[in-house]
Protein backbone atom coordinates (compact mmCIF):
# COMPACT_ATOMS: atom_id res chain seq x y z
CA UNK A 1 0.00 0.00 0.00
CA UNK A 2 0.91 3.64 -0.96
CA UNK A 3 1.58 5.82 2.36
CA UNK A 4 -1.13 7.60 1.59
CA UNK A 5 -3.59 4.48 2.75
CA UNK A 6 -2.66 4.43 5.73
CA UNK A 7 -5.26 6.85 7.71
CA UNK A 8 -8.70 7.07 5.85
CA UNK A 9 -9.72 10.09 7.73
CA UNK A 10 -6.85 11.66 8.99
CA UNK A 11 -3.90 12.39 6.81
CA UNK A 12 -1.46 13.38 9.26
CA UNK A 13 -1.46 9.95 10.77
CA UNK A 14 -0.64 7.71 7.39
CA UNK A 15 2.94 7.44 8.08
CA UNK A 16 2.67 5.32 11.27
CA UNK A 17 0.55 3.07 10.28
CA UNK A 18 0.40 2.32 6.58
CA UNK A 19 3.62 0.12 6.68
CA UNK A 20 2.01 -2.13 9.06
CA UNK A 21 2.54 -5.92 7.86
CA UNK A 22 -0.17 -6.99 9.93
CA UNK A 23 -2.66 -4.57 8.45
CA UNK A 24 -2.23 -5.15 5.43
CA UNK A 25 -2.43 -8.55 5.37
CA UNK A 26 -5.97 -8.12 6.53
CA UNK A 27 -7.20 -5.79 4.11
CA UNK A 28 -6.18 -8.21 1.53
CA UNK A 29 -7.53 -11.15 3.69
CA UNK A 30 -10.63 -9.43 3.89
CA UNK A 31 -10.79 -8.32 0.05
CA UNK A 32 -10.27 -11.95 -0.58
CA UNK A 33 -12.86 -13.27 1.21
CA UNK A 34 -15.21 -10.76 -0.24
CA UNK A 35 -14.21 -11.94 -3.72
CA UNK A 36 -15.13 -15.28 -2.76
CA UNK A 37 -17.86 -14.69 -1.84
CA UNK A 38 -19.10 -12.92 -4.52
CA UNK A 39 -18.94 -16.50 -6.28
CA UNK A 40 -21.17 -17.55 -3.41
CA UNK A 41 -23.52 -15.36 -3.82
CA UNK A 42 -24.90 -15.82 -6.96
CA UNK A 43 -24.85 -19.42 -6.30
CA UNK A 44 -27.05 -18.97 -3.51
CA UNK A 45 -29.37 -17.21 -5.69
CA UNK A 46 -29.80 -19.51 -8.89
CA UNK A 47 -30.62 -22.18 -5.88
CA UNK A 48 -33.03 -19.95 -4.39
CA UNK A 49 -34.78 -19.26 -7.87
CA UNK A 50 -34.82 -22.89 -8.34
CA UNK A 51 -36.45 -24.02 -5.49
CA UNK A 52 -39.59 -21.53 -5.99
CA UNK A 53 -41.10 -22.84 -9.16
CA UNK A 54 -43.25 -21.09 -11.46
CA UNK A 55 -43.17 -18.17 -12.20
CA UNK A 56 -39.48 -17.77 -10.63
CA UNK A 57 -36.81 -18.13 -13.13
CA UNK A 58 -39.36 -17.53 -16.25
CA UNK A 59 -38.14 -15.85 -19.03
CA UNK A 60 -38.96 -12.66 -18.69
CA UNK A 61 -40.55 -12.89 -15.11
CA UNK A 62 -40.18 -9.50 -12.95
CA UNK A 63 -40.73 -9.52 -9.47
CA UNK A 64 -42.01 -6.94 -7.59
CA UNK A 65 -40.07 -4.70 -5.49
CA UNK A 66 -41.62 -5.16 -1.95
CA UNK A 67 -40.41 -2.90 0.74
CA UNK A 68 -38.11 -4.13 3.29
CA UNK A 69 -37.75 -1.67 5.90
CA UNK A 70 -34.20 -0.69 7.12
CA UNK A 71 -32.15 -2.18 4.34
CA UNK A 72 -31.87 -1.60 0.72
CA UNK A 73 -28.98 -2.14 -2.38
CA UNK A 74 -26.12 0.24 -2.49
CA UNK A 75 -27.77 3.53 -4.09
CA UNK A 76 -26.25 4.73 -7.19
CA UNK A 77 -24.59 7.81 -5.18
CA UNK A 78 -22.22 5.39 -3.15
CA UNK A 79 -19.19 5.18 -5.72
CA UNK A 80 -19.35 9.01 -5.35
CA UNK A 81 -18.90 8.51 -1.26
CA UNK A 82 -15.43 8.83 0.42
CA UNK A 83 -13.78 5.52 0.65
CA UNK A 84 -14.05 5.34 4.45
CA UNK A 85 -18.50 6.03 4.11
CA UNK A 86 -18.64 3.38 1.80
CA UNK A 87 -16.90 1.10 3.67
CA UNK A 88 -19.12 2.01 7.33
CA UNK A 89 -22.33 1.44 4.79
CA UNK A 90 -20.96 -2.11 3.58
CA UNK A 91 -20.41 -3.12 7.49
CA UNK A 92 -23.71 -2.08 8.32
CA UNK A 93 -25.52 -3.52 5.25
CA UNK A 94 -23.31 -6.82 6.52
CA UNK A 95 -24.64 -6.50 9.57
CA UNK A 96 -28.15 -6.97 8.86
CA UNK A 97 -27.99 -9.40 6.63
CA UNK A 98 -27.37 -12.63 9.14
CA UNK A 99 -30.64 -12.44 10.47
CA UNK A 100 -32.58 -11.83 7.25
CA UNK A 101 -30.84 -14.40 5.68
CA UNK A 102 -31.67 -16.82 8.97
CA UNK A 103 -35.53 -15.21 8.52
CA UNK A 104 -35.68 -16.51 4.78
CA UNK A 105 -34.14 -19.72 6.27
CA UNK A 106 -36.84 -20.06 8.29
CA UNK A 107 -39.51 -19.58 5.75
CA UNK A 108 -38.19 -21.82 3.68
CA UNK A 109 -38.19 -24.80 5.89
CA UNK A 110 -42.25 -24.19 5.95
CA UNK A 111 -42.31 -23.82 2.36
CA UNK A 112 -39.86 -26.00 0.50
CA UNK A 113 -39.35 -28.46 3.59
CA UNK A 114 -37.93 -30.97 1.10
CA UNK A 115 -34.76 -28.24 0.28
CA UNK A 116 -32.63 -29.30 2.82
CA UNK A 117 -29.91 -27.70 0.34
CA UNK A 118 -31.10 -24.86 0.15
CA UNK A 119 -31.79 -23.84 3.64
CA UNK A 120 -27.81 -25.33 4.50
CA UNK A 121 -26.79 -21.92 1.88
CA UNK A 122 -28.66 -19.72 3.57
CA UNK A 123 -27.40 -20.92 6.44
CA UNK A 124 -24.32 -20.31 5.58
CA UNK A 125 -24.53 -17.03 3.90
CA UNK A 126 -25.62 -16.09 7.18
CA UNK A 127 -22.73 -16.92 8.73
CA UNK A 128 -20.26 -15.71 5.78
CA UNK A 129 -22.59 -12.28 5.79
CA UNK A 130 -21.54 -11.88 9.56
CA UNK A 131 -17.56 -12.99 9.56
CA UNK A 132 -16.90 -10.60 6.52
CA UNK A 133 -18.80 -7.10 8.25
CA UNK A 134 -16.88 -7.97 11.21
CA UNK A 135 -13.65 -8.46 9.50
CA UNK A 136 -14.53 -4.60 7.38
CA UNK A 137 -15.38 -3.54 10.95
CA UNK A 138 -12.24 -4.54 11.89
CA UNK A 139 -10.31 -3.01 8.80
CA UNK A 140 -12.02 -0.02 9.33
CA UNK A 141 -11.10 0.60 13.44
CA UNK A 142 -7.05 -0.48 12.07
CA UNK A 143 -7.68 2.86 9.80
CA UNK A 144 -9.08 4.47 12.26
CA UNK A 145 -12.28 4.85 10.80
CA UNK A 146 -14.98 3.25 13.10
CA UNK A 147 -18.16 1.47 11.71
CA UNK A 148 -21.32 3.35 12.60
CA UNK A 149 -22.45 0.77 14.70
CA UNK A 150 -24.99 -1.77 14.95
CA UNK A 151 -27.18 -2.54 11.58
CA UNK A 152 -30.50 -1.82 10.90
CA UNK A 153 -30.93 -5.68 11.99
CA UNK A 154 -33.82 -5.44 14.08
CA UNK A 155 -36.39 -3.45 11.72
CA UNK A 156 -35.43 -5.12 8.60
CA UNK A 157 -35.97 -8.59 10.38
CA UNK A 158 -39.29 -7.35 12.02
CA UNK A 159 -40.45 -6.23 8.45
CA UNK A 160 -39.61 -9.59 7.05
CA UNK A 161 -41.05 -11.35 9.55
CA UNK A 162 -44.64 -8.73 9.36
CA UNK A 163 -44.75 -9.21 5.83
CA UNK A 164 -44.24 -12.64 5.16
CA UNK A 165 -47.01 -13.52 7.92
CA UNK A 166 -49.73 -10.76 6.17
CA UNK A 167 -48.87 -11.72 2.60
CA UNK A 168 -49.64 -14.47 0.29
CA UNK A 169 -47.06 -17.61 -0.25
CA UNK A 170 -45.90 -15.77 -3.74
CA UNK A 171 -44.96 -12.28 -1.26
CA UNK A 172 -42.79 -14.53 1.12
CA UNK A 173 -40.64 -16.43 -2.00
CA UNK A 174 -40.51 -12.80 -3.42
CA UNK A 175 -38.91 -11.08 -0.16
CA UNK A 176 -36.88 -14.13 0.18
CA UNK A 177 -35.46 -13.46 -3.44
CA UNK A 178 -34.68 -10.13 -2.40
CA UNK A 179 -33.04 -10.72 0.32
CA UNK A 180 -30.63 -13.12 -1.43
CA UNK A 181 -30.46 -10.45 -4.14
CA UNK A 182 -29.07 -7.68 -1.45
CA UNK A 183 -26.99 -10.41 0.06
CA UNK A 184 -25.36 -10.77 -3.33
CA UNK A 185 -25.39 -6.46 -4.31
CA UNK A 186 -23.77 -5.70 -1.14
CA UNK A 187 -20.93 -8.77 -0.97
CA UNK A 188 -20.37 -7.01 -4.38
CA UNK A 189 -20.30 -3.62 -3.94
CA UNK A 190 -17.84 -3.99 -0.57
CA UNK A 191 -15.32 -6.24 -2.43
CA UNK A 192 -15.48 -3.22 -4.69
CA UNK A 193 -14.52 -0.73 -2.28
CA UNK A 194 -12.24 -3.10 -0.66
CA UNK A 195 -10.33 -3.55 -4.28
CA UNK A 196 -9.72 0.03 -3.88
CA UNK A 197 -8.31 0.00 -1.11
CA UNK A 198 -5.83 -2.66 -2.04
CA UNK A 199 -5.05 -0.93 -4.89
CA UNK A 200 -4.35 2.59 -3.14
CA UNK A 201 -7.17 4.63 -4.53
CA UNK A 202 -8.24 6.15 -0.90
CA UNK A 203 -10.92 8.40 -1.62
């Protein structure tokens, strides 16, 4: 890493920390495991859109956007965002994943109880979702930066959970698609930022 990398806020501090073996080690660590699971995530979601039948995975078919409180995909503004923003937004967005992804779990144990599969990946992307916002989180306190805090975990899961109990069988496998869809946007869009970090272009 350039010196310049070393401090995303504070300029004046890059020298003493940007040579740091340690640190850098797990940006890249981290930017790997984002790449990975990029791969992941679009598995995830052709096995999701398999499991729903018809009309999921129709040419042509275009779900509806249903509102899920609390989280949403990276807005087009965010590549526009100093490095060290976009970085607090992909921890928090990683942060509330887990428990939607354990929600659609859930929902899919009642509805495709014969997916053992499928609910394994969610499982799982649960559990990658969590490891790789706490290893940004991480990143981000060795740069000085500190994530915002705690996601928007709570509302998002309570507006998961409220819609998929008011709304047809069709609403829940929609939501659920959505959810593996942000899953996927937001593993995306942070090994993104974290490729520029790698790479030395600090915003």
């Amino acid at each position: 890493m350039s010196q310049r990398e070393g401090s995303l806020e504070d300029p004046q501090a890059d020298s003493s920390i940007s040579f740091l073996p340690h640190l850098e080690a797990k940006i890249r660590q981290t930017h790997n495991l984002a790449r990975l699971l990029t791969k992941y995530a679009e598995q995830l979601l052709e096995e999701y859109v398999q499991q729903q039948g018809d009309p999921f995975g129709m040419p042509g078919f275009s779900p509806p956007r249903l509102s899920l409180a609390g989280l949403s995909g990276p807005s087009p503004s965010h590549a526009g965002l100093p490095l060290s923003e976009r970085l607090r937004l992909d921890a928090a967005a990683l942060g509330a994943l887990p428990a939607l992804l354990d929600a659609v779990r859930r929902h899919q144990a009642e509805l495709n109880p014969r997916s053992p599969r499928l609910q394994r990946s969610l499982e799982e992307a649960a559990r990658q979702a969590r490891a790789l916002g706490a290893a940004v989180e991480t990143v981000l306190a060795a740069l000085g930066s500190a994530a915002r805090g705690p996601g928007p975990e709570h509302s998002a899961t309570t507006a998961l959970s409220t819609a998929n109990s008011a709304a047809s069988i069709f609403s829940a496998k929609v939501l659920g698609l959505q959810v593996c869809g942000l899953y996927g946007e937001w593993v995306n869009r942070t090994e993104g930022d974290l490729s520029q970090l790698v790479h030395g272009g600090v915003a």
